[in-house]
PDB file of N, CA and C in Angstrom:
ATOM      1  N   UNK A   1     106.341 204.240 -23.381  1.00  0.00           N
ATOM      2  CA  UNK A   1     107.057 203.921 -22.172  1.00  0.00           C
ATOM      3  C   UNK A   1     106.073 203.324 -21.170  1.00  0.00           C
ATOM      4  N   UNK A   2     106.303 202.444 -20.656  1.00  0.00           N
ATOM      5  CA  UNK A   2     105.518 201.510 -20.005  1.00  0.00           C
ATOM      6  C   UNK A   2     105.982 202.254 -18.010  1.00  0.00           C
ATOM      7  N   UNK A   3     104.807 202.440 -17.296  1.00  0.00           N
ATOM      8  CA  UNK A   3     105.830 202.960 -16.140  1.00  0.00           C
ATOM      9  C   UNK A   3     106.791 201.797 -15.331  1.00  0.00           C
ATOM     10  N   UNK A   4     107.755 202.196 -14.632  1.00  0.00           N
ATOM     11  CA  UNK A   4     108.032 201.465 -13.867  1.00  0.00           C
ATOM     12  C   UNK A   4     107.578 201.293 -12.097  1.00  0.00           C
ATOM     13  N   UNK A   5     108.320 200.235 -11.587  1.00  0.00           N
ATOM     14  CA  UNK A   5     107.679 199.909 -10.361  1.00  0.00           C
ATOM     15  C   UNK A   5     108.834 200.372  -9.396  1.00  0.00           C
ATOM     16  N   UNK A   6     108.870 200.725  -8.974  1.00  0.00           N
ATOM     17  CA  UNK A   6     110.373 200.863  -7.794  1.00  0.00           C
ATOM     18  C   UNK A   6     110.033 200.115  -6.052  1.00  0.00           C
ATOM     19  N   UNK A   7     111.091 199.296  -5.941  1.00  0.00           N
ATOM     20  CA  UNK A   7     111.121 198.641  -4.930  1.00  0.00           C
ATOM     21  C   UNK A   7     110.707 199.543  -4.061  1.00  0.00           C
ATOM     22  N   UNK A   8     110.003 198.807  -2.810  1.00  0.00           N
ATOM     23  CA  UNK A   8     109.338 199.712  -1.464  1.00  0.00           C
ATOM     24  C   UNK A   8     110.541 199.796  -0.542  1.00  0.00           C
ATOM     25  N   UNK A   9     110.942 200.693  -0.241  1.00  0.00           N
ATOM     26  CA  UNK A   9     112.340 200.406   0.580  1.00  0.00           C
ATOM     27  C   UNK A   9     111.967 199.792   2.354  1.00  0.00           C
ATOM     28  N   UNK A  10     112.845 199.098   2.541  1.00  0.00           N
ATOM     29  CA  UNK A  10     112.480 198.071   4.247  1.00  0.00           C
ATOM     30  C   UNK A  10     112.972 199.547   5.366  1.00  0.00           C
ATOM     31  N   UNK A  11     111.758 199.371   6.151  1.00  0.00           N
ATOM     32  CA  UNK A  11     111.701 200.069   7.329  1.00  0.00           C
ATOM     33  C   UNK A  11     112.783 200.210   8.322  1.00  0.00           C
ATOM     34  N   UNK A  12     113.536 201.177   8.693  1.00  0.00           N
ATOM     35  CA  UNK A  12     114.653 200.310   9.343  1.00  0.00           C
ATOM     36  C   UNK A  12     114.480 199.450  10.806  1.00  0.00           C
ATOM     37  N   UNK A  13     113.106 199.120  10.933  1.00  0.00           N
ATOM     38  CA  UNK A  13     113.407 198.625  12.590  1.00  0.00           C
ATOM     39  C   UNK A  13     113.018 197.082  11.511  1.00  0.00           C
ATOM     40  N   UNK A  14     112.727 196.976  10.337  1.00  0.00           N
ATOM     41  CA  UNK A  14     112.482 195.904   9.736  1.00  0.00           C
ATOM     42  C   UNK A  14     113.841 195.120   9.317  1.00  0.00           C
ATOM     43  N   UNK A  15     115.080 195.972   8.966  1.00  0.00           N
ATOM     44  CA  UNK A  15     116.472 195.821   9.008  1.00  0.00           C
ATOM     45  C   UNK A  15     117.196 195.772   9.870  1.00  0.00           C
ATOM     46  N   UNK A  16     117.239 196.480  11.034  1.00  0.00           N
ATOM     47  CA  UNK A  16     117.886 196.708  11.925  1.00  0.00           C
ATOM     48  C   UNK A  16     117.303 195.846  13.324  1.00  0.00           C
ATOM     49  N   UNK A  17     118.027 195.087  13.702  1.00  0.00           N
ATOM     50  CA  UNK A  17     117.688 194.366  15.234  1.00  0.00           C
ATOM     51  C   UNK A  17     118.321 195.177  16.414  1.00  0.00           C
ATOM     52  N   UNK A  18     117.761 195.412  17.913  1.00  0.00           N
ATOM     53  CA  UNK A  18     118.654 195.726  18.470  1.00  0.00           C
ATOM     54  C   UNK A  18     119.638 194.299  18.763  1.00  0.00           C
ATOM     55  N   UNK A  19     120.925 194.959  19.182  1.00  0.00           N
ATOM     56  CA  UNK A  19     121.615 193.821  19.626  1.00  0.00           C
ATOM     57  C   UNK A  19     121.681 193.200  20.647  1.00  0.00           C
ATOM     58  N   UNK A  20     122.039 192.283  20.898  1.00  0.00           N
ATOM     59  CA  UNK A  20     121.441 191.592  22.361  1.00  0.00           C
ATOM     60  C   UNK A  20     122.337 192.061  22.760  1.00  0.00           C
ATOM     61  N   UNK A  21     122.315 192.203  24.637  1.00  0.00           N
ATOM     62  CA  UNK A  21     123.103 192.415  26.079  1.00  0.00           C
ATOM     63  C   UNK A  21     123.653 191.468  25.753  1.00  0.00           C
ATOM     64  N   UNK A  22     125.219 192.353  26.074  1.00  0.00           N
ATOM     65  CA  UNK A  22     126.161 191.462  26.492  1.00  0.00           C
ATOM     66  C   UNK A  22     126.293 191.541  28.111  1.00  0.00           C
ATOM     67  N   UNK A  23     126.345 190.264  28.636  1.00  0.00           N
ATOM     68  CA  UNK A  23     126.441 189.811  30.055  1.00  0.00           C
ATOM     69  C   UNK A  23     127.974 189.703  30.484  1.00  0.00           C
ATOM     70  N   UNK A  24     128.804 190.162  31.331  1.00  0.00           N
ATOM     71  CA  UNK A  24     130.017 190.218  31.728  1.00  0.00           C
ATOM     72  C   UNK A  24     129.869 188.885  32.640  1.00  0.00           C
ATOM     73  N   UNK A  25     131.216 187.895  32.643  1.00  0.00           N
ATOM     74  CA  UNK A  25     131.153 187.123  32.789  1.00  0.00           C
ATOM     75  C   UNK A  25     132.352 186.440  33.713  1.00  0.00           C
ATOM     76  N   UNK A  26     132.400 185.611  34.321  1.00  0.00           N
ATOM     77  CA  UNK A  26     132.974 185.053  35.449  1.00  0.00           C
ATOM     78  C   UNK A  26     134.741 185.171  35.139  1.00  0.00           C
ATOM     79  N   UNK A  27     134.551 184.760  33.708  1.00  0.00           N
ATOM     80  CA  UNK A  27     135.790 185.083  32.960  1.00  0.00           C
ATOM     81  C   UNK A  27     136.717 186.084  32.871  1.00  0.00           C
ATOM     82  N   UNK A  28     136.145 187.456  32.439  1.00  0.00           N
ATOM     83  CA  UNK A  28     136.872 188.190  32.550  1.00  0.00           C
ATOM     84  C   UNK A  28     137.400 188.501  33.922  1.00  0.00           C
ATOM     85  N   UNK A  29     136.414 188.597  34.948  1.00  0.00           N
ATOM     86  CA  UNK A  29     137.423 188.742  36.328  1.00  0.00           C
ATOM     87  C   UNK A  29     138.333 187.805  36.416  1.00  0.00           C
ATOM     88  N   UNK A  30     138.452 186.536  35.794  1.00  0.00           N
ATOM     89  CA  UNK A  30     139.282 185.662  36.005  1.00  0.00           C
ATOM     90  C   UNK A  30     140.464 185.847  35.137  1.00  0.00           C
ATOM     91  N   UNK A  31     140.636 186.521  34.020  1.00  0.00           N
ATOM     92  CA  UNK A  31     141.081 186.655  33.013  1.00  0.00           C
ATOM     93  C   UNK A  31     142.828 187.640  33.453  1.00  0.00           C
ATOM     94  N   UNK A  32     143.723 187.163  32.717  1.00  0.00           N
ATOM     95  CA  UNK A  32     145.119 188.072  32.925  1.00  0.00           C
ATOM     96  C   UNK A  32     145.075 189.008  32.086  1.00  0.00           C
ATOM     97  N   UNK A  33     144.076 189.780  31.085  1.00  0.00           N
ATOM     98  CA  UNK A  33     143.974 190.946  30.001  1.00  0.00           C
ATOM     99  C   UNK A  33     143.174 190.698  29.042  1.00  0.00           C
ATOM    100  N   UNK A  34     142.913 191.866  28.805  1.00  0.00           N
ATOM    101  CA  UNK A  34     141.493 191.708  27.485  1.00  0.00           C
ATOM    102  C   UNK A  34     142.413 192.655  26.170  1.00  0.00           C
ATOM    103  N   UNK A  35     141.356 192.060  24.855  1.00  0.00           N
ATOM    104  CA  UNK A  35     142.501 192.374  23.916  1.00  0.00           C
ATOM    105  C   UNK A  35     141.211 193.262  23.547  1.00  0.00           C
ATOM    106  N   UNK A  36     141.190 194.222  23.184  1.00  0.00           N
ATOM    107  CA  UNK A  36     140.491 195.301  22.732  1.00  0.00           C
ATOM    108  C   UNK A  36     140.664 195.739  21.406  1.00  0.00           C
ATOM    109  N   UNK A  37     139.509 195.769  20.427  1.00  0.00           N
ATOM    110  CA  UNK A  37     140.104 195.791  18.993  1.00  0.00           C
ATOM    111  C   UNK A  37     139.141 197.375  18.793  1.00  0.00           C
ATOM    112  N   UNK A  38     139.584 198.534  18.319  1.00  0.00           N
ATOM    113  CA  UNK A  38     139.179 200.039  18.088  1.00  0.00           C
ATOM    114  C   UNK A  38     138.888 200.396  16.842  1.00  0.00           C
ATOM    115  N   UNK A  39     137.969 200.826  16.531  1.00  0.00           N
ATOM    116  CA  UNK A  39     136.944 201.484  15.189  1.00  0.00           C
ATOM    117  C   UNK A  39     138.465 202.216  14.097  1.00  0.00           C
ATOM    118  N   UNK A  40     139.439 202.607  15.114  1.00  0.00           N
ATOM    119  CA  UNK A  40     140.867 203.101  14.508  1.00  0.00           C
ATOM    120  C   UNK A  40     141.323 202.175  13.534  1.00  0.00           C
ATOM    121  N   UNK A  41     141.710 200.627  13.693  1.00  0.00           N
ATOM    122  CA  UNK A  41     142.208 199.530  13.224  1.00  0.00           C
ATOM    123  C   UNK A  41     143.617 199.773  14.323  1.00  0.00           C
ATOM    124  N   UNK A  42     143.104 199.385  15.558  1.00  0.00           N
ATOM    125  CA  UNK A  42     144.224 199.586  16.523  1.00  0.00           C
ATOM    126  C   UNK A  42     143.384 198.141  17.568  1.00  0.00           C
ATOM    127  N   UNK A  43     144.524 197.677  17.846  1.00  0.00           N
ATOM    128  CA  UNK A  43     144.483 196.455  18.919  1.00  0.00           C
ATOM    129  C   UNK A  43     145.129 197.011  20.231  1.00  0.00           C
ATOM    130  N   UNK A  44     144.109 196.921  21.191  1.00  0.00           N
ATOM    131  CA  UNK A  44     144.478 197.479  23.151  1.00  0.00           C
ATOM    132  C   UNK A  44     145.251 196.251  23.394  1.00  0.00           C
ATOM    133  N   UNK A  45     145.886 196.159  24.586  1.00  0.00           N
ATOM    134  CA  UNK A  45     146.356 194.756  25.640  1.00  0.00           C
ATOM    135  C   UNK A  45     145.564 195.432  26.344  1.00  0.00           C
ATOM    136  N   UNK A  46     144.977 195.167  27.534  1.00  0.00           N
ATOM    137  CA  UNK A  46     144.625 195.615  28.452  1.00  0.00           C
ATOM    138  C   UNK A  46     144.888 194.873  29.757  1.00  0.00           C
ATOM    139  N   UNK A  47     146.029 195.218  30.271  1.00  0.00           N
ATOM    140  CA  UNK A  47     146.729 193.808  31.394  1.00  0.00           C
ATOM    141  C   UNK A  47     145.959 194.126  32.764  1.00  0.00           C
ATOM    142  N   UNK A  48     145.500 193.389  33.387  1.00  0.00           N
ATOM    143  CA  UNK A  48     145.502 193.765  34.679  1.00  0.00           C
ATOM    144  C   UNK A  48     145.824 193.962  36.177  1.00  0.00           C
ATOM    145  N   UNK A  49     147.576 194.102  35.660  1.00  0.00           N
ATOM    146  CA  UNK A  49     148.648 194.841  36.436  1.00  0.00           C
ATOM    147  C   UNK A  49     149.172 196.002  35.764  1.00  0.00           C
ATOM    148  N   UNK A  50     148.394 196.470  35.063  1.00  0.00           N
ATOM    149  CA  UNK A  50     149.079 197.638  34.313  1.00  0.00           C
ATOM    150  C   UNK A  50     147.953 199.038  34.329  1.00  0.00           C
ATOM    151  N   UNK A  51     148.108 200.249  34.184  1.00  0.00           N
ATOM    152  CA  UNK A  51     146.823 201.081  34.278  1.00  0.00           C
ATOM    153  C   UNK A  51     146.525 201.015  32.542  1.00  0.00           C
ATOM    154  N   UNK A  52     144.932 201.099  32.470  1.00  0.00           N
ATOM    155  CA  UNK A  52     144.261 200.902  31.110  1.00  0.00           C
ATOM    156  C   UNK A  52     145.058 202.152  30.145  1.00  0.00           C
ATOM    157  N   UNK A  53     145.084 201.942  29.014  1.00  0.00           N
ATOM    158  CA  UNK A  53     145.186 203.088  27.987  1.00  0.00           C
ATOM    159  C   UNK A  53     144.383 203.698  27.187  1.00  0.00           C
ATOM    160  N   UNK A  54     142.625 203.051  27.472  1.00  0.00           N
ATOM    161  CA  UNK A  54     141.671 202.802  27.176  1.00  0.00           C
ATOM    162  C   UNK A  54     140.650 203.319  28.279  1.00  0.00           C
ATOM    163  N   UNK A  55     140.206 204.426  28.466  1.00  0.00           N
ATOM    164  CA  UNK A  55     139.681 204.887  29.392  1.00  0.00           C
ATOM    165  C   UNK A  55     137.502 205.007  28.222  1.00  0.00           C
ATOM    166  N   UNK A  56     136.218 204.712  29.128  1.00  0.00           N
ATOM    167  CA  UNK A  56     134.953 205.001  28.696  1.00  0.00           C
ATOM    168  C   UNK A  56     135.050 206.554  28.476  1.00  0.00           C
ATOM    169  N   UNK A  57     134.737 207.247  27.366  1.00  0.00           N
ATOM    170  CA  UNK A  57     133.786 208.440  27.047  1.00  0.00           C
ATOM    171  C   UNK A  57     132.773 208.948  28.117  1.00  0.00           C
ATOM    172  N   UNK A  58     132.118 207.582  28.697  1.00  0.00           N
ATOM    173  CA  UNK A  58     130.567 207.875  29.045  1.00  0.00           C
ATOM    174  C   UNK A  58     131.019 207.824  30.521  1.00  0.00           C
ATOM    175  N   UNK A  59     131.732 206.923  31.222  1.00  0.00           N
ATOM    176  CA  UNK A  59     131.738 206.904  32.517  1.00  0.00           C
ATOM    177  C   UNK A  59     133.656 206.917  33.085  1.00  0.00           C
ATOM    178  N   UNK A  60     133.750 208.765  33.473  1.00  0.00           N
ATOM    179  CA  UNK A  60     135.197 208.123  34.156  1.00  0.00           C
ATOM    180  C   UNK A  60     135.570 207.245  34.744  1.00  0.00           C
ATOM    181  N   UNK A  61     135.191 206.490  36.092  1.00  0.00           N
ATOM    182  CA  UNK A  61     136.035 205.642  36.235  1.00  0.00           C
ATOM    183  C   UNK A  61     135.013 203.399  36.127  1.00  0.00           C
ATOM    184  N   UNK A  62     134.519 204.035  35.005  1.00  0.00           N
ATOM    185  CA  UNK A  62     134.356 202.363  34.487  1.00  0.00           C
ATOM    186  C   UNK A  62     135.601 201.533  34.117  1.00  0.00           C
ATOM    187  N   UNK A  63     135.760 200.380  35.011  1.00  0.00           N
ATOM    188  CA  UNK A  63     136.694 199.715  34.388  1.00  0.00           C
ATOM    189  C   UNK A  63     136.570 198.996  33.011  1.00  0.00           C
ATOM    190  N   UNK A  64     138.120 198.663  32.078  1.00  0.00           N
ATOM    191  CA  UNK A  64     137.938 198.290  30.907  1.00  0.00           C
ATOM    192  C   UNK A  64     136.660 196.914  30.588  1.00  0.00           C
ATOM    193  N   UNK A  65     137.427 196.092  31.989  1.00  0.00           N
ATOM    194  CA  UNK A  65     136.170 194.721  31.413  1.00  0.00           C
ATOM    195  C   UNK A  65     134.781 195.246  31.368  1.00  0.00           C
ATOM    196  N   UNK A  66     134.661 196.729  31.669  1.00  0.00           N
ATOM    197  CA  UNK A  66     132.865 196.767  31.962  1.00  0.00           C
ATOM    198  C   UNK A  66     132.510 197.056  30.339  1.00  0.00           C
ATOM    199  N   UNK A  67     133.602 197.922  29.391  1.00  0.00           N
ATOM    200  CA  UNK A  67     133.256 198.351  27.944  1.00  0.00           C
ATOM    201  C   UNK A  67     132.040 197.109  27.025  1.00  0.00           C
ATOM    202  N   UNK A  68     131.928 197.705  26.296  1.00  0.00           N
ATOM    203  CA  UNK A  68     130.958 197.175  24.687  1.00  0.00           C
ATOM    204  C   UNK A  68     131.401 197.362  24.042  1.00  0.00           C
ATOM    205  N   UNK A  69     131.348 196.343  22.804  1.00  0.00           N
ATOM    206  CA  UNK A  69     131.475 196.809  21.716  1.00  0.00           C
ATOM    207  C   UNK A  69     130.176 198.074  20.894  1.00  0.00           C
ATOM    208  N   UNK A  70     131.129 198.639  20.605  1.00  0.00           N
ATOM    209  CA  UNK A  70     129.946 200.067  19.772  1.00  0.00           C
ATOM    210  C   UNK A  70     130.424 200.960  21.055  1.00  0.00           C
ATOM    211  N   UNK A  71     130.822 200.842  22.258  1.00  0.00           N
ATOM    212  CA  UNK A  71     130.992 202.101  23.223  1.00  0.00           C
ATOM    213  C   UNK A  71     131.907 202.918  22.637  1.00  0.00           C
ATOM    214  N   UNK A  72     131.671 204.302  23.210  1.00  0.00           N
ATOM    215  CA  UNK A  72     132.631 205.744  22.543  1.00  0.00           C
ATOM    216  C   UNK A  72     133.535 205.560  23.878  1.00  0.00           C
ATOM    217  N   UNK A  73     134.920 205.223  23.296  1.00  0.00           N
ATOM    218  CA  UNK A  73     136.030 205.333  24.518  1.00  0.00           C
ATOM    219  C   UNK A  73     137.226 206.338  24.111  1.00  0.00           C
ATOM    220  N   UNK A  74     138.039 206.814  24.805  1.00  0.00           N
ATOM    221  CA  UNK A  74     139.095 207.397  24.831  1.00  0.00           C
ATOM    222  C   UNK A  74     140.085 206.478  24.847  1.00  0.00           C
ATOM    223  N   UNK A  75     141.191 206.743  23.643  1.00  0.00           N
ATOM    224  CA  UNK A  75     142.607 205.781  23.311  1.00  0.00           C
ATOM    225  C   UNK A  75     143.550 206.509  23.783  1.00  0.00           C
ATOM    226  N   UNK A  76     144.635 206.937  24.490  1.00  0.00           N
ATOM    227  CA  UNK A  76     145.540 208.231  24.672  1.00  0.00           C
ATOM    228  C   UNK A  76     145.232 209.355  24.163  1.00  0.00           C
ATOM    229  N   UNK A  77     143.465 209.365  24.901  1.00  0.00           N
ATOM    230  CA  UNK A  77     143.233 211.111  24.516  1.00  0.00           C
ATOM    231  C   UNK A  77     142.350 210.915  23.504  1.00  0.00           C
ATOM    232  N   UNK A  78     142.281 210.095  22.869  1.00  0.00           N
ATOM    233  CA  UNK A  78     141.646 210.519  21.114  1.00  0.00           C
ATOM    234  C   UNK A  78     140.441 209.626  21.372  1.00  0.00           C
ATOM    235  N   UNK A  79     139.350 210.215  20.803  1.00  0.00           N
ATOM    236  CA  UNK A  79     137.791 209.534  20.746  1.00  0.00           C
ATOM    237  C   UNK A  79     138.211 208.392  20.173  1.00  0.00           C
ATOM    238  N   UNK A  80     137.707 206.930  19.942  1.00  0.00           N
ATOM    239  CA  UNK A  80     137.723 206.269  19.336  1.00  0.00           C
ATOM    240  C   UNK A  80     136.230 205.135  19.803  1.00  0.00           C
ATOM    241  N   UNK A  81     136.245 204.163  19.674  1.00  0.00           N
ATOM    242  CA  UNK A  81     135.061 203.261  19.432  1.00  0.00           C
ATOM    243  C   UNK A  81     134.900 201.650  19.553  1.00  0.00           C
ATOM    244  N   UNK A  82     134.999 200.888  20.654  1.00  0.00           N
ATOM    245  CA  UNK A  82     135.293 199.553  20.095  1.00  0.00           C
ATOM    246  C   UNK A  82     134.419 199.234  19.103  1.00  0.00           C
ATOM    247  N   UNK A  83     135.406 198.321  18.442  1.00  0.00           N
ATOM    248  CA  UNK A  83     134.762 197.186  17.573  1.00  0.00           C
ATOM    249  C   UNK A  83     134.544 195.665  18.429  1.00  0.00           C
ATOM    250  N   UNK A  84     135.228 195.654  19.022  1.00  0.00           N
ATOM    251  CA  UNK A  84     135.200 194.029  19.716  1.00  0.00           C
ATOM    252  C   UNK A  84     136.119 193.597  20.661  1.00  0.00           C
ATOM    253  N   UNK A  85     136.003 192.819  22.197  1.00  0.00           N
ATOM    254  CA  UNK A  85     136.831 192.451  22.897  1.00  0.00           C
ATOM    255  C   UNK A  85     136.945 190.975  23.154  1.00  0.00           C
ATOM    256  N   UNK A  86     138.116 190.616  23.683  1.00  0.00           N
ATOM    257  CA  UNK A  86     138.157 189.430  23.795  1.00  0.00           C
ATOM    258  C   UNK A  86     139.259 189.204  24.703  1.00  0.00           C
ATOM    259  N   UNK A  87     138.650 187.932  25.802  1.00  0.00           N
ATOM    260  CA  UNK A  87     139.701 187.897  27.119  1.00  0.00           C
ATOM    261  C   UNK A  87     140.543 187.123  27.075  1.00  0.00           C
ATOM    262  N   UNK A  88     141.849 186.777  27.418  1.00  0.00           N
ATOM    263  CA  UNK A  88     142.924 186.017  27.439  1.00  0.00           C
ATOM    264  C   UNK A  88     143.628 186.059  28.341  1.00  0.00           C
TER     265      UNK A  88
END
């Protein structure tokens, strides 16, 4: 038996990037609702004549346009997580 070699496994800061800042933008204040997509497989409206349904984990009263994606938010009560927003 001849030995073998086993791959060196990659470091994770060698895999892993942080992700860049996202910058909030002129847009969303300008914006009539953000569509909020949740780690659930659930899509938010988020109108802004309407109160959010989508409240931050981390900060009671942050408004929705302030969220990230990857933030721990509350959906009607239940932990959940964005995956991604987008204004319209």
């Amino acid at each position: 038996m001849s030995p073998t070699t086993h791959p060196t496994r990659p470091q994770p800061s060698e895999t892993f990037s942080p992700s860049p800042s996202i910058e909030a933008s002129d847009a969303i204040d300008a914006s009539d609702a953000l569509m909020i997509s949740l780690a659930s497989q659930r899509i938010v409206i988020v109108r802004r004549d309407e109160r959010p349904s989508v409240r931050s984990a981390e900060q009671l009263c942050r408004p929705a346009a302030a969220l990230r994606p990857g933030e721990r938010v509350y959906y009607k009560g239940r932990p959940d997580r964005v995956r991604a927003m987008r204004v319209y």
